[in-house]
C-alpha atoms as a PDB file:
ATOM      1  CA  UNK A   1      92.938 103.136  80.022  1.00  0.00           C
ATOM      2  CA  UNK A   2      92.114 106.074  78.011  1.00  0.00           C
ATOM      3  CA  UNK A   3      90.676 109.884  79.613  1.00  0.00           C
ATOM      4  CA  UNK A   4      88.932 112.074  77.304  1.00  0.00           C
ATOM      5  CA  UNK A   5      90.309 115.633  77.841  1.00  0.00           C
ATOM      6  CA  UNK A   6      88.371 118.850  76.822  1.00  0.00           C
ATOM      7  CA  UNK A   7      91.948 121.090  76.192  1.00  0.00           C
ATOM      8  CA  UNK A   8      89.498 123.917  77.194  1.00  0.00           C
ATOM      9  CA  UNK A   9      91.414 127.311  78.985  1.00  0.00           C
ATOM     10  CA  UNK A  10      89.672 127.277  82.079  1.00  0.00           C
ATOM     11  CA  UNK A  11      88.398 123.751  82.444  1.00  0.00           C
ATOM     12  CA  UNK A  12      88.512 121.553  84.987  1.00  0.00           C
ATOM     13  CA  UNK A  13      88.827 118.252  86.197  1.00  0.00           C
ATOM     14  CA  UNK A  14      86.384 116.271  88.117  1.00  0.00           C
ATOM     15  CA  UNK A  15      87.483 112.687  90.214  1.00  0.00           C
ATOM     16  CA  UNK A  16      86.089 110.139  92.308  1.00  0.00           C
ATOM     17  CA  UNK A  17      87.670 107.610  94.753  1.00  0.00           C
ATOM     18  CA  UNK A  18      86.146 104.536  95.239  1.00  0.00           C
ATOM     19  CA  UNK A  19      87.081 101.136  97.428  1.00  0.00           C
ATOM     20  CA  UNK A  20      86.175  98.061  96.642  1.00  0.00           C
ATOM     21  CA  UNK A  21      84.183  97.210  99.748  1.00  0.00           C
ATOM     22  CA  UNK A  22      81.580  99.388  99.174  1.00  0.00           C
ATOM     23  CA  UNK A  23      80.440  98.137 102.804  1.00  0.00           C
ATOM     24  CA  UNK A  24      83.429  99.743 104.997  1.00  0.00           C
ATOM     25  CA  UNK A  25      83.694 104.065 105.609  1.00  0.00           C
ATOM     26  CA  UNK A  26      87.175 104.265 105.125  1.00  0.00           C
ATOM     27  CA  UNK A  27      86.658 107.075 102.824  1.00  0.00           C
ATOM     28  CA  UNK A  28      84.428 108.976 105.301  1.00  0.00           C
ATOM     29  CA  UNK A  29      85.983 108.347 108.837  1.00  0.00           C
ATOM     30  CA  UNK A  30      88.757 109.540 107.494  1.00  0.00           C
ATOM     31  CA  UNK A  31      87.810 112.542 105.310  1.00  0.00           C
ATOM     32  CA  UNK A  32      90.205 114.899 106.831  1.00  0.00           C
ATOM     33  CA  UNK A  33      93.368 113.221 105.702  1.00  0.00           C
ATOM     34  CA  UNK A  34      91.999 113.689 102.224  1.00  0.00           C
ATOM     35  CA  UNK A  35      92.078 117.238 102.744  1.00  0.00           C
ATOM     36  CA  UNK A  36      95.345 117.737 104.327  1.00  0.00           C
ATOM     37  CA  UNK A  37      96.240 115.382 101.047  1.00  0.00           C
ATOM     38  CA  UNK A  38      95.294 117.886  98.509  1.00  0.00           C
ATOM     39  CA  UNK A  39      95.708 120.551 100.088  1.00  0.00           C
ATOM     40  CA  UNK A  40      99.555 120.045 100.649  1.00  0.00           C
ATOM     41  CA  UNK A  41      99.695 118.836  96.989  1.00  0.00           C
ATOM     42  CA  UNK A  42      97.797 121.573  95.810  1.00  0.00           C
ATOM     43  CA  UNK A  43     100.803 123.968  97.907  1.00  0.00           C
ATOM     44  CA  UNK A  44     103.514 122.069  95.999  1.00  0.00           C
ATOM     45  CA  UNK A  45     102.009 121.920  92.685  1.00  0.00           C
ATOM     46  CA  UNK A  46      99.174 124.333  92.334  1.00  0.00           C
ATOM     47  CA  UNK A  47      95.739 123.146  90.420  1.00  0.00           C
ATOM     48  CA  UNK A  48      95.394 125.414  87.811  1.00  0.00           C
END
């Protein structure tokens, strides 16, 4: 799979998450674990 990167100073990067059963709310009833998620990764290796 190729990404198309801007190498721009100050850029950023944009994602989405997705299931495949568009039908269930995993993603929502459980929003908060997300969070914690990126924010502890975000702690240990901080987004520029």
């Amino acid at each position: 799979m190729y990404y198309r990167r801007a190498l721009q100073p100050g850029g950023c990067y944009f994602f989405t998450v997705n299931i495949a059963d568009r039908d269930k709310t995993l993603l929502v009833s459980h929003i908060g674990c997300s969070v914690k998620l990126l924010d502890k990764l975000n702690s240990v290796i901080p987004f520029k």
